[in-house]
PDB file of N, CA and C in Angstrom:
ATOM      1  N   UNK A   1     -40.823-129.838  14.431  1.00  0.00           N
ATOM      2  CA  UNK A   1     -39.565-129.464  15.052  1.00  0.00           C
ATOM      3  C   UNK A   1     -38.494-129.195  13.990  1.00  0.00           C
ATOM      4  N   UNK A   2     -38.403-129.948  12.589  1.00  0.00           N
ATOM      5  CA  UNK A   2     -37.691-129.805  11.948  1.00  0.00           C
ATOM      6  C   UNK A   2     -37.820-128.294  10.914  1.00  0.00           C
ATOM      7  N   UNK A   3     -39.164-127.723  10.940  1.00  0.00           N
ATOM      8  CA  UNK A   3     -39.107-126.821  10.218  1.00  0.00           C
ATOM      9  C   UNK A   3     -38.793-125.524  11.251  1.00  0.00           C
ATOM     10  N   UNK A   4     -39.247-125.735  12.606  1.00  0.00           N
ATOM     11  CA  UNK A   4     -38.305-124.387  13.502  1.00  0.00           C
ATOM     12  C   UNK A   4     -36.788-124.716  13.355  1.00  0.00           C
ATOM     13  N   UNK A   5     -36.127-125.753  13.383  1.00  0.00           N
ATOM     14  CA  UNK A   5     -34.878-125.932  13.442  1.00  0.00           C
ATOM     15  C   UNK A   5     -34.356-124.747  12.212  1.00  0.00           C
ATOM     16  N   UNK A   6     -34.765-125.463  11.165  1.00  0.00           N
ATOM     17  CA  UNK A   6     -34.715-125.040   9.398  1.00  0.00           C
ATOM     18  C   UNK A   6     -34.690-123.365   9.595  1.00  0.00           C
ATOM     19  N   UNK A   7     -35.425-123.101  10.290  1.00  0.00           N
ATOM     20  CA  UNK A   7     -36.308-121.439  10.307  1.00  0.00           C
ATOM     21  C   UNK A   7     -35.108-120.788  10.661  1.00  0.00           C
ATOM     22  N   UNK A   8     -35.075-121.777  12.583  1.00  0.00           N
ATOM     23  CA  UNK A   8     -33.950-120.467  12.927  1.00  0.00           C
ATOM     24  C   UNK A   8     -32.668-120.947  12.347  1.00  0.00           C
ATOM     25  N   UNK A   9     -32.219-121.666  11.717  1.00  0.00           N
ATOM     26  CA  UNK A   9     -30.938-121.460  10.914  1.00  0.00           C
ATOM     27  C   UNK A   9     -31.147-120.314   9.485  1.00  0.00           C
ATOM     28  N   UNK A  10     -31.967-120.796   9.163  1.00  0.00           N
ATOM     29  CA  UNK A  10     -31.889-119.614   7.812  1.00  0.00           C
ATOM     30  C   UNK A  10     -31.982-118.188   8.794  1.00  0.00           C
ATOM     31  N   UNK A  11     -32.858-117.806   9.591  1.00  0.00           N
ATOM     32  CA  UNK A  11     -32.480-116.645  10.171  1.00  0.00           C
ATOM     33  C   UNK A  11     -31.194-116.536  10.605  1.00  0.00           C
ATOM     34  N   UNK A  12     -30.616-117.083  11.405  1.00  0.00           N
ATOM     35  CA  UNK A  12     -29.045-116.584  11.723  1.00  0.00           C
ATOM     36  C   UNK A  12     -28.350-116.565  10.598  1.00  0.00           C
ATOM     37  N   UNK A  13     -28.362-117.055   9.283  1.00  0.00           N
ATOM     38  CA  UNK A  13     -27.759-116.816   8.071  1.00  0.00           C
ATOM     39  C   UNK A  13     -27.850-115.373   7.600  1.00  0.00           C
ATOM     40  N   UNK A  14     -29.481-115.410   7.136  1.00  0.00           N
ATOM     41  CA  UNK A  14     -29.484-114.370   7.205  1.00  0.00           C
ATOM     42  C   UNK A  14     -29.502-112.878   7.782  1.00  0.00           C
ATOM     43  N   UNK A  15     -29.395-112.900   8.863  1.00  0.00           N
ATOM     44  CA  UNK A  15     -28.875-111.725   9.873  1.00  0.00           C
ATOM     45  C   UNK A  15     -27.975-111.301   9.692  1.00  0.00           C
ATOM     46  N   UNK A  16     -27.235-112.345   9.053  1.00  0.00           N
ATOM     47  CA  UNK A  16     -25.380-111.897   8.322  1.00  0.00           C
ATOM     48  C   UNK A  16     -25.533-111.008   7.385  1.00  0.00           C
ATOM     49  N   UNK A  17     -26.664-111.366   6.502  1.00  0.00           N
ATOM     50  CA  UNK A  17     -26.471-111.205   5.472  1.00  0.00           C
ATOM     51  C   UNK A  17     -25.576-110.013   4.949  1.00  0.00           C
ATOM     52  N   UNK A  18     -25.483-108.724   5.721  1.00  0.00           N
ATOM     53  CA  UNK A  18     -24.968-107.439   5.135  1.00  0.00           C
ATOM     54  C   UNK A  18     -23.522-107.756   4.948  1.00  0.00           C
ATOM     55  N   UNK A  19     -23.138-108.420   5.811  1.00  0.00           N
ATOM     56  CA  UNK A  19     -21.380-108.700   5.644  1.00  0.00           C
ATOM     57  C   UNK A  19     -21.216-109.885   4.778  1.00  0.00           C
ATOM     58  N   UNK A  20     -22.364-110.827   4.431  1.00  0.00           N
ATOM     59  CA  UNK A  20     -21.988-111.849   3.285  1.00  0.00           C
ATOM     60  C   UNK A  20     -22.406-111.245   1.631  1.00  0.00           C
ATOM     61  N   UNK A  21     -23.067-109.977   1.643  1.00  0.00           N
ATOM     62  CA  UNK A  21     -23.634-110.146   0.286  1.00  0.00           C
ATOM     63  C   UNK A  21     -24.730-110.249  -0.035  1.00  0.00           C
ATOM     64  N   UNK A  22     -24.964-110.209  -1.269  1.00  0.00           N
ATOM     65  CA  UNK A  22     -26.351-111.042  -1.987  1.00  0.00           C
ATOM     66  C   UNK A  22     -26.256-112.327  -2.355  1.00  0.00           C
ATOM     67  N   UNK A  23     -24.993-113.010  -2.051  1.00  0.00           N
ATOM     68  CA  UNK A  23     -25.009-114.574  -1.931  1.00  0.00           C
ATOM     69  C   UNK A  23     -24.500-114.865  -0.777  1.00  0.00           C
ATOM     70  N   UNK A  24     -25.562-115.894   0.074  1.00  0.00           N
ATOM     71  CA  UNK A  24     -25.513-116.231   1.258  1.00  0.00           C
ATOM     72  C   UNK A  24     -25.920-117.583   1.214  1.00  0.00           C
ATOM     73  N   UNK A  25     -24.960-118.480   2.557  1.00  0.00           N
ATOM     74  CA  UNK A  25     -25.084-119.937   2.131  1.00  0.00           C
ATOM     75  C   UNK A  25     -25.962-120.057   3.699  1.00  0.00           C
ATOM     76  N   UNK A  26     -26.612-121.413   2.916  1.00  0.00           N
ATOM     77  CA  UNK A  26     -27.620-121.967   4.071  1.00  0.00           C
ATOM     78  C   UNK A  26     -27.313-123.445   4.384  1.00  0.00           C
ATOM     79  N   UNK A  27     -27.686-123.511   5.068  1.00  0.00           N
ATOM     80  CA  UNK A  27     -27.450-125.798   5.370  1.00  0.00           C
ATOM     81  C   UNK A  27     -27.996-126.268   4.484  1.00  0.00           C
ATOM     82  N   UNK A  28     -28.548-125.819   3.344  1.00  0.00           N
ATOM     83  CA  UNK A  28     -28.561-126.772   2.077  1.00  0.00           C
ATOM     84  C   UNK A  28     -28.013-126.305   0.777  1.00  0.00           C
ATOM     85  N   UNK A  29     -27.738-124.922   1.057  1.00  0.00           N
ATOM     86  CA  UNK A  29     -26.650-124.871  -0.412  1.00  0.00           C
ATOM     87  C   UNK A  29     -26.723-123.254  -0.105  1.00  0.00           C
ATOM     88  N   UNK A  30     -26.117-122.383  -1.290  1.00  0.00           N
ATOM     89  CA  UNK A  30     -26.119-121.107  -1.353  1.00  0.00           C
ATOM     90  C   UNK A  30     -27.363-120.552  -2.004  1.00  0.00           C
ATOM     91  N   UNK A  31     -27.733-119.516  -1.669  1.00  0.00           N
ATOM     92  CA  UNK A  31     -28.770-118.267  -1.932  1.00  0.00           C
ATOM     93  C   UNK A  31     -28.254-116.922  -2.993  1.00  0.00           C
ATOM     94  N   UNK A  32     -28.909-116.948  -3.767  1.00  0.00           N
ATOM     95  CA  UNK A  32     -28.495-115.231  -4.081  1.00  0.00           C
ATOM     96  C   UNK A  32     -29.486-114.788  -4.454  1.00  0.00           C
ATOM     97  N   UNK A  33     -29.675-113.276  -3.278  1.00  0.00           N
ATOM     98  CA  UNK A  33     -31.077-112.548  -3.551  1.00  0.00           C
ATOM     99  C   UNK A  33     -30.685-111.185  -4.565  1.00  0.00           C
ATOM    100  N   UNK A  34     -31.381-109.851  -4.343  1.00  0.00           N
ATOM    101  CA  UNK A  34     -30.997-109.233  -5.101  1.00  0.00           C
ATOM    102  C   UNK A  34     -31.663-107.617  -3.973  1.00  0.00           C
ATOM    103  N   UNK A  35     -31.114-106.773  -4.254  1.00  0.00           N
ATOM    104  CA  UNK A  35     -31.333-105.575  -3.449  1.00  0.00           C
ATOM    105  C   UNK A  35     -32.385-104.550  -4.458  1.00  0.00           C
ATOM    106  N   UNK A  36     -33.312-104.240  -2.998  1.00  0.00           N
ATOM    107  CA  UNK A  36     -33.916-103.399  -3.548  1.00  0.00           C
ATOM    108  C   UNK A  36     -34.327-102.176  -3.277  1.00  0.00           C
ATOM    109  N   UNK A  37     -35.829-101.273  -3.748  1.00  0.00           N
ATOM    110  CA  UNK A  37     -35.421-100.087  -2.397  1.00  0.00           C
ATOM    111  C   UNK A  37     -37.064 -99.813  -1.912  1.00  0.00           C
ATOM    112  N   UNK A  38     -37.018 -99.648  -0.582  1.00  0.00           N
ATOM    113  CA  UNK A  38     -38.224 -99.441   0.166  1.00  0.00           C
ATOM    114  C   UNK A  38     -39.269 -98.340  -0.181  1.00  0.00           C
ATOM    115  N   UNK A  39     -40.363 -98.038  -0.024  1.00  0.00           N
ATOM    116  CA  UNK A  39     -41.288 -96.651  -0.700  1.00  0.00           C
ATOM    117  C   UNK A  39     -40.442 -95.462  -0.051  1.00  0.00           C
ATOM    118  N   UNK A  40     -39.374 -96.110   1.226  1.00  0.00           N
ATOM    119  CA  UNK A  40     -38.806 -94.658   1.776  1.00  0.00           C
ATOM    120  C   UNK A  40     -37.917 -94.586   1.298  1.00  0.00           C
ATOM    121  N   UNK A  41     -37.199 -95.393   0.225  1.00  0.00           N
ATOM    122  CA  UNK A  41     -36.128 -94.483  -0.004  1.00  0.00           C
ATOM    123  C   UNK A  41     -34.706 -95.685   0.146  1.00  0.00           C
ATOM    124  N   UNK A  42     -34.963 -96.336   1.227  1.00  0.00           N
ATOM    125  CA  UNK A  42     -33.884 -97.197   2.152  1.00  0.00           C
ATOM    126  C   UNK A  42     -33.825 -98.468   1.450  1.00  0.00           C
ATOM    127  N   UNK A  43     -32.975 -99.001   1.317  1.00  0.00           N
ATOM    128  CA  UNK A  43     -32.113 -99.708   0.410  1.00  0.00           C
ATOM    129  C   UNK A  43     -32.172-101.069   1.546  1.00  0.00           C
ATOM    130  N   UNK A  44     -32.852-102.446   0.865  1.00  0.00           N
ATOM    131  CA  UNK A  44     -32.556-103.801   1.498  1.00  0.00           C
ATOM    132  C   UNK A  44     -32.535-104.687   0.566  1.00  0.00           C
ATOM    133  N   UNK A  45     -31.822-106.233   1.810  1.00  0.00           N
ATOM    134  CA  UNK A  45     -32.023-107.266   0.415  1.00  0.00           C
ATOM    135  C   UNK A  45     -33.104-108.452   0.587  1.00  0.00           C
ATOM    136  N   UNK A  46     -33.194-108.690   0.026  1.00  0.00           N
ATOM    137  CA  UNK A  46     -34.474-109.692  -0.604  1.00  0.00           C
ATOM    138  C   UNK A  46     -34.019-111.000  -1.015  1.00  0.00           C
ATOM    139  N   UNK A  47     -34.607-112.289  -0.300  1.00  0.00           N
ATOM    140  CA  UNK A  47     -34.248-113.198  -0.668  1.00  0.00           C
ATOM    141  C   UNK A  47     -35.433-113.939  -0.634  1.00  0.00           C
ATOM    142  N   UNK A  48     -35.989-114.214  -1.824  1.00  0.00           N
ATOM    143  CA  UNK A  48     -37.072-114.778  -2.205  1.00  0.00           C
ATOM    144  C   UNK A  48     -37.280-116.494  -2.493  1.00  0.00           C
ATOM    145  N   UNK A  49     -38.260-117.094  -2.149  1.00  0.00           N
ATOM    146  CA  UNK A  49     -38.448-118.611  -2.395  1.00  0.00           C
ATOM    147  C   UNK A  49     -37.424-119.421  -2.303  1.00  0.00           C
ATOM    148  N   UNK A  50     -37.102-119.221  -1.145  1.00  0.00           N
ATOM    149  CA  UNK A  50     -36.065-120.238   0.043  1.00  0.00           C
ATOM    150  C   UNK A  50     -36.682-121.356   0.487  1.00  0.00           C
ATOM    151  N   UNK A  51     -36.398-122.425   0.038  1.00  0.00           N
ATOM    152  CA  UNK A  51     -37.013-123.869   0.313  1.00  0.00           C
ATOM    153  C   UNK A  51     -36.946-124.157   1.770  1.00  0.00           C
ATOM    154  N   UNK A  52     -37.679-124.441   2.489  1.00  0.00           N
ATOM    155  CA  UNK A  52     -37.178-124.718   3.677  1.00  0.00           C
ATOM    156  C   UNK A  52     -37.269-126.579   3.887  1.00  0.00           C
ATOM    157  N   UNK A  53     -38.237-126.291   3.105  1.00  0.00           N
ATOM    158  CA  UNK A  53     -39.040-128.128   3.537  1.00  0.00           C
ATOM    159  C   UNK A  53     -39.289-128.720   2.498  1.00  0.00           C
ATOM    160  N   UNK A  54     -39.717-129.860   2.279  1.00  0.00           N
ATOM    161  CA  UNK A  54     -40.288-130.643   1.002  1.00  0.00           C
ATOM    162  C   UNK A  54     -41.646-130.807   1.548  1.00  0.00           C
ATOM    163  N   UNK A  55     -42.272-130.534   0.559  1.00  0.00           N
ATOM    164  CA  UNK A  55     -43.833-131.493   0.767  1.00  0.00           C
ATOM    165  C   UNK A  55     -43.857-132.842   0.122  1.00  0.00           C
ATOM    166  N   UNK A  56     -44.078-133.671   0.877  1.00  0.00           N
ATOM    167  CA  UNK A  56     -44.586-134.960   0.547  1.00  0.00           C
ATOM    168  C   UNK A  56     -46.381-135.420   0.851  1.00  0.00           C
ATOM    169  N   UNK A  57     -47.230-135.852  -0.597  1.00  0.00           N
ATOM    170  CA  UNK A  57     -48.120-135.045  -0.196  1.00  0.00           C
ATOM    171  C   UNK A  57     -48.887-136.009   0.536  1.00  0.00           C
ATOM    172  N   UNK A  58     -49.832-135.451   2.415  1.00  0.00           N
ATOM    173  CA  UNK A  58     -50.478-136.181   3.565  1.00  0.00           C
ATOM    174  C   UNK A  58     -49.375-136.783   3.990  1.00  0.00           C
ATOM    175  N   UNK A  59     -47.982-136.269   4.226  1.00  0.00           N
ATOM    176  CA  UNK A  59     -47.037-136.565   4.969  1.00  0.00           C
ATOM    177  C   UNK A  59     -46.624-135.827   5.470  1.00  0.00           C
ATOM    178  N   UNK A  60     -45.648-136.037   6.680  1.00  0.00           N
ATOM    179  CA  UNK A  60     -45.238-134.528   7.563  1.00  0.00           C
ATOM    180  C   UNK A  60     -44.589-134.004   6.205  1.00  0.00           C
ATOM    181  N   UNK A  61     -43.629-133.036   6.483  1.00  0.00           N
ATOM    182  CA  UNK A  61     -43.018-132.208   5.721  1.00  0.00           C
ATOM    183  C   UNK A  61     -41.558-132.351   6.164  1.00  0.00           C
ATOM    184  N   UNK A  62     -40.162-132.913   5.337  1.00  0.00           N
ATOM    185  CA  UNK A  62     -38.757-133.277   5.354  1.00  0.00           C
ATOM    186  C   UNK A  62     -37.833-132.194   5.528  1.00  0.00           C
ATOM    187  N   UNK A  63     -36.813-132.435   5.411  1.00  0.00           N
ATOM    188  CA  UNK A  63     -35.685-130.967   4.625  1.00  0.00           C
ATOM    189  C   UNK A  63     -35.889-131.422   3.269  1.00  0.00           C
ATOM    190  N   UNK A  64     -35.503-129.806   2.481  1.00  0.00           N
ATOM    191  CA  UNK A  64     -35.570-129.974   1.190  1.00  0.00           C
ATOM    192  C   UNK A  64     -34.163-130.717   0.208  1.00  0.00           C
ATOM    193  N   UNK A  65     -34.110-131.351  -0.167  1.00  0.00           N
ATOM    194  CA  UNK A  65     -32.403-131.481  -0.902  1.00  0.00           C
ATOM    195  C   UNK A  65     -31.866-130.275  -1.153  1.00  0.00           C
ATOM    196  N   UNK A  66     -30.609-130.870  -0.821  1.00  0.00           N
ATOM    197  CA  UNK A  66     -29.297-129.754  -1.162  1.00  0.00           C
ATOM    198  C   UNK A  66     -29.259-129.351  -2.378  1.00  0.00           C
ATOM    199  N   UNK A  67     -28.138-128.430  -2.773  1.00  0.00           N
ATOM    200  CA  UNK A  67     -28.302-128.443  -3.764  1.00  0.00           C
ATOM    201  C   UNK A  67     -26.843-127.750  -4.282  1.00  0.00           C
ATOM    202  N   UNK A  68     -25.757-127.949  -4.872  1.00  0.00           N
ATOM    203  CA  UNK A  68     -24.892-127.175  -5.121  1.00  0.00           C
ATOM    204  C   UNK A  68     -24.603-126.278  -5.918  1.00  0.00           C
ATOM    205  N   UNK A  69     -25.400-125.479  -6.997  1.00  0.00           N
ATOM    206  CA  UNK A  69     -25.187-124.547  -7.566  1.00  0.00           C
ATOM    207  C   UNK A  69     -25.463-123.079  -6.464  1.00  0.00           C
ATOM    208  N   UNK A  70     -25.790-121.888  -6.987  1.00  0.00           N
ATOM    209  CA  UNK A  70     -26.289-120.869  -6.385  1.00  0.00           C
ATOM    210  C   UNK A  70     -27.460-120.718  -7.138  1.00  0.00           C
ATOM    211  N   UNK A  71     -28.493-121.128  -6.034  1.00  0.00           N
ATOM    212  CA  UNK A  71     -29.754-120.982  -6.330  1.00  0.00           C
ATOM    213  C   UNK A  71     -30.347-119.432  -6.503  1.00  0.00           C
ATOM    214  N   UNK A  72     -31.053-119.648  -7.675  1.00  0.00           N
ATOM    215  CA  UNK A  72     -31.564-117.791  -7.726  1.00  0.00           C
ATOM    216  C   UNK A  72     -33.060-117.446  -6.833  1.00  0.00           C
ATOM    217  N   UNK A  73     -32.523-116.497  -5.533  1.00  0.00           N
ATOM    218  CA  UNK A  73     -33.760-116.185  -5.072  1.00  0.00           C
ATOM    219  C   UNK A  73     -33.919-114.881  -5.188  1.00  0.00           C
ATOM    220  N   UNK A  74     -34.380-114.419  -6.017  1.00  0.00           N
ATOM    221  CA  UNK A  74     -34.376-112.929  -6.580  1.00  0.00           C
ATOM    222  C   UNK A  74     -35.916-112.877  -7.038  1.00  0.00           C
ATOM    223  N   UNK A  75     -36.412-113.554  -7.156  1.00  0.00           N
ATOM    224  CA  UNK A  75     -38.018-113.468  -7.733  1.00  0.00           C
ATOM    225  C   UNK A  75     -39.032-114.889  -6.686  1.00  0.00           C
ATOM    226  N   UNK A  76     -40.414-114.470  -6.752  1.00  0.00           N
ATOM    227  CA  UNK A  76     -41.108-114.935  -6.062  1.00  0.00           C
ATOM    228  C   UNK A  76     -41.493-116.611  -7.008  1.00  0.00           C
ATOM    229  N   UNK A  77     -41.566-117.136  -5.452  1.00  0.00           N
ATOM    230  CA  UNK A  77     -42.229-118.303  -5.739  1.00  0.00           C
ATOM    231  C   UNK A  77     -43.557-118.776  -5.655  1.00  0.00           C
ATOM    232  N   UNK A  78     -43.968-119.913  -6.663  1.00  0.00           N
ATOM    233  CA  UNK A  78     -45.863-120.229  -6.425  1.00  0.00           C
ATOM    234  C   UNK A  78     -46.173-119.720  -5.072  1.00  0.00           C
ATOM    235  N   UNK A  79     -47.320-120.234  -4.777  1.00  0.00           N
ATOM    236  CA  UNK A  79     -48.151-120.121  -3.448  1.00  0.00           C
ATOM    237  C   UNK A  79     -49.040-121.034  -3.203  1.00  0.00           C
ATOM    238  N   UNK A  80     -48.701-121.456  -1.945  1.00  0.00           N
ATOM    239  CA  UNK A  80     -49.691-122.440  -1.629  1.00  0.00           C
ATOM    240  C   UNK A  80     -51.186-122.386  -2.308  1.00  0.00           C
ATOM    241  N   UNK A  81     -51.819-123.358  -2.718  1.00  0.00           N
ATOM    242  CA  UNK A  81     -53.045-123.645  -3.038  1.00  0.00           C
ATOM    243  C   UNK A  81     -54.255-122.976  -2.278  1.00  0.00           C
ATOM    244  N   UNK A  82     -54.525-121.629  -2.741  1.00  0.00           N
ATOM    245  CA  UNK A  82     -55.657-121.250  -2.130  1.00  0.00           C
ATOM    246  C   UNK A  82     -57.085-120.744  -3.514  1.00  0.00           C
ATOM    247  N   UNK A  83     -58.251-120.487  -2.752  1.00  0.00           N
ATOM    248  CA  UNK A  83     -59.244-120.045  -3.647  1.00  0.00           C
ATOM    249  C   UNK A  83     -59.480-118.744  -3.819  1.00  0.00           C
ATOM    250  N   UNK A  84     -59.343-118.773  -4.736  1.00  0.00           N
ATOM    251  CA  UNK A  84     -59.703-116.903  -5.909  1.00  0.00           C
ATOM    252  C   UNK A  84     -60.943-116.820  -5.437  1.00  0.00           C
ATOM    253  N   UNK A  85     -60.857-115.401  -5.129  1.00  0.00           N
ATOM    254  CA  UNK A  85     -61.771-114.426  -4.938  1.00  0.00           C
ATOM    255  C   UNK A  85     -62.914-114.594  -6.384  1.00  0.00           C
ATOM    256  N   UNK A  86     -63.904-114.999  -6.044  1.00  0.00           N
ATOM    257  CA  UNK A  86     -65.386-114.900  -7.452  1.00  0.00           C
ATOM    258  C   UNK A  86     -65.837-113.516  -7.736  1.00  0.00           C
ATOM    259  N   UNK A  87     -66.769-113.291  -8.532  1.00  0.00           N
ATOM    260  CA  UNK A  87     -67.412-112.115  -8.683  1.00  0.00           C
ATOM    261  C   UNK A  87     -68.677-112.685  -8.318  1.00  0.00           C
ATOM    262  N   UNK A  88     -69.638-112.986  -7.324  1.00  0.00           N
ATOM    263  CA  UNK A  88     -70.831-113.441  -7.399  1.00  0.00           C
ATOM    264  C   UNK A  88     -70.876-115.141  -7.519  1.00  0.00           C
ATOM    265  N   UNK A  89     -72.457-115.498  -7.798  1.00  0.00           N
ATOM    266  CA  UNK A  89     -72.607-117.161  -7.953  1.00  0.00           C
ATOM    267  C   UNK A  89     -72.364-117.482  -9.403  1.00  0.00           C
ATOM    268  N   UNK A  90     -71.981-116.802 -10.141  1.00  0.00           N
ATOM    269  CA  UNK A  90     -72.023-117.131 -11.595  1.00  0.00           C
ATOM    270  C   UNK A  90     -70.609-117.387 -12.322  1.00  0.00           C
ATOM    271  N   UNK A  91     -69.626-117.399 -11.401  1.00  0.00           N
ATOM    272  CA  UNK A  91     -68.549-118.016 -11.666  1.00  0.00           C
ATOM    273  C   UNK A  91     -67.999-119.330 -10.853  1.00  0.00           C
ATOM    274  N   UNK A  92     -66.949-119.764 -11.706  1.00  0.00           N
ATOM    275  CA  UNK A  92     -67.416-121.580 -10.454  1.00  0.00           C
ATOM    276  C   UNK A  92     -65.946-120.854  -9.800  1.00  0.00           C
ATOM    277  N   UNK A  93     -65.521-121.696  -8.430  1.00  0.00           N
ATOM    278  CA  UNK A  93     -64.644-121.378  -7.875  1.00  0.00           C
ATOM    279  C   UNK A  93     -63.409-122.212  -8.667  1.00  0.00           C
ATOM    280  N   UNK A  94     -62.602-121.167  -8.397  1.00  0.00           N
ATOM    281  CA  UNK A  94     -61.387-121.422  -9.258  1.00  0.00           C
ATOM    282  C   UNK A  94     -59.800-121.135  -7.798  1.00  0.00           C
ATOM    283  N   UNK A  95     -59.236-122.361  -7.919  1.00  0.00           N
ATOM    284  CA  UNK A  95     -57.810-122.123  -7.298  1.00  0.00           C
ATOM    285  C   UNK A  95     -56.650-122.013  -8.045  1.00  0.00           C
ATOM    286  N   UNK A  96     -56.226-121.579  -7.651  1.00  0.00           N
ATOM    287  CA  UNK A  96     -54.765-121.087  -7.895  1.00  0.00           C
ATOM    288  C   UNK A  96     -53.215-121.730  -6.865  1.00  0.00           C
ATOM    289  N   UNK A  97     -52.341-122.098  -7.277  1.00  0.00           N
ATOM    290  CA  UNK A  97     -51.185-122.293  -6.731  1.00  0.00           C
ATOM    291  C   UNK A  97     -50.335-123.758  -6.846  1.00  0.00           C
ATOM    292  N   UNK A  98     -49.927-124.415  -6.329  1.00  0.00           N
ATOM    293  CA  UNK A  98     -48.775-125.332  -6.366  1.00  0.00           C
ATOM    294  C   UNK A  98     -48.645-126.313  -5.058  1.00  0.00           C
ATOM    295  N   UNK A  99     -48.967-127.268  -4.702  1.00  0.00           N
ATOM    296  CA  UNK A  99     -48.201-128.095  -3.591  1.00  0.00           C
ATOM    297  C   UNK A  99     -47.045-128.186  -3.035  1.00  0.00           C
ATOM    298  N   UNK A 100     -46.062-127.949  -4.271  1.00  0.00           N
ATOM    299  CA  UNK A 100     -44.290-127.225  -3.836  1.00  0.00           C
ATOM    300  C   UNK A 100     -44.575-126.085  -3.192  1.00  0.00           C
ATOM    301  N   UNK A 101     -44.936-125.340  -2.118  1.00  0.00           N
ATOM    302  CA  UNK A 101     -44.938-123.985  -1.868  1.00  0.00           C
ATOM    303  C   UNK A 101     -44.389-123.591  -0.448  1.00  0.00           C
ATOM    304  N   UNK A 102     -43.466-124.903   0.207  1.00  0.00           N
ATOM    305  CA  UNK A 102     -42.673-124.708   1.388  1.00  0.00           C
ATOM    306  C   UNK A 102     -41.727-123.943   1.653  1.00  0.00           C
ATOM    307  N   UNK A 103     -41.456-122.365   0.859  1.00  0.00           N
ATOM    308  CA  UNK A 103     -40.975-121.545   0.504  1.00  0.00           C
ATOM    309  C   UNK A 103     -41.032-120.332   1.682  1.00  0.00           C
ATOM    310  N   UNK A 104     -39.718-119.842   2.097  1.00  0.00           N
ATOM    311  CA  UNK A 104     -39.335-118.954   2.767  1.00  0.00           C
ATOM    312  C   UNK A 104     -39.509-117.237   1.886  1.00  0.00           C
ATOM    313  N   UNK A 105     -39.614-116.072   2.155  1.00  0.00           N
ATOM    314  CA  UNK A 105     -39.384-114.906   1.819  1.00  0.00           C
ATOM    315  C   UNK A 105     -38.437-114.055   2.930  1.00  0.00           C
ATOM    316  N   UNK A 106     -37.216-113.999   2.697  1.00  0.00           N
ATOM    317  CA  UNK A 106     -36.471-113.123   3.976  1.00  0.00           C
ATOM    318  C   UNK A 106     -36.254-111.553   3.526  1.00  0.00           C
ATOM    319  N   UNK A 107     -36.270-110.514   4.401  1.00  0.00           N
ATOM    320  CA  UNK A 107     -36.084-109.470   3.696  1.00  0.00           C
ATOM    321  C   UNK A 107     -34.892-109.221   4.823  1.00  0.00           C
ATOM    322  N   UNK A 108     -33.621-108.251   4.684  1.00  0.00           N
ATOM    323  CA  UNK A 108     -32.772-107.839   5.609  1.00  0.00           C
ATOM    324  C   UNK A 108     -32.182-106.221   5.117  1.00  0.00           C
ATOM    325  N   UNK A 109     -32.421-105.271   6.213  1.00  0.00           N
ATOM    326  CA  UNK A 109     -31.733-103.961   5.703  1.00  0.00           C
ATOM    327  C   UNK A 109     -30.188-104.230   5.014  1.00  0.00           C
ATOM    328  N   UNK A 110     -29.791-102.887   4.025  1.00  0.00           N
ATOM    329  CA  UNK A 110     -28.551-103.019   3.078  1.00  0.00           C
ATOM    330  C   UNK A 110     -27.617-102.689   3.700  1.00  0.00           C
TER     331      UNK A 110
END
């Protein structure tokens, strides 16, 4: 319940976003994404690796701490822990990613 709560607040934040900017504040601190442009041409902004939750690990999942600077979300964050693609049986399986990975991606037209 706490991460729909989390969800739809960062969405109504960001829905603003065109009249707030590329820095936009959330219930745990401010955001600044960065604008970019679509294969068509059309111009949006991007707000990348937005914390929504904490992982605590084999525990539900919290809010994340606040935080008072302006956090930079302009570039991507880890990714959850998943397994790489092998070439065949002759490579051992190998994962990739982070346990921190309770991370939002919002995109909104410019």
């Amino acid at each position: 319940m706490i991460i729909f709560r989390n969800l739809l607040i960062l969405t109504f934040f960001f829905a603003n976003a065109i009249q707030a900017g590329e820095i936009v504040s959330t219930t745990f601190g401010k955001v600044q994404g960065s604008t970019a442009t679509s294969r068509d041409g059309r111009l949006f902004h991007q707000f990348l690796g937005i914390p929504y939750a904490k992982a605590e690990r084999f525990q539900p999942p919290t809010n994340p701490d606040s935080w008072t600077d302006i956090k930079n979300a302009s570039v991507y964050q880890p990714v959850c822990p998943q397994m790489l693609a092998t070439l065949g049986d002759s490579e051992p399986v190998k994962f990739a990613g982070t346990e921190d990975c309770l991370n939002l991606n919002v995109f909104t037209p410019a």
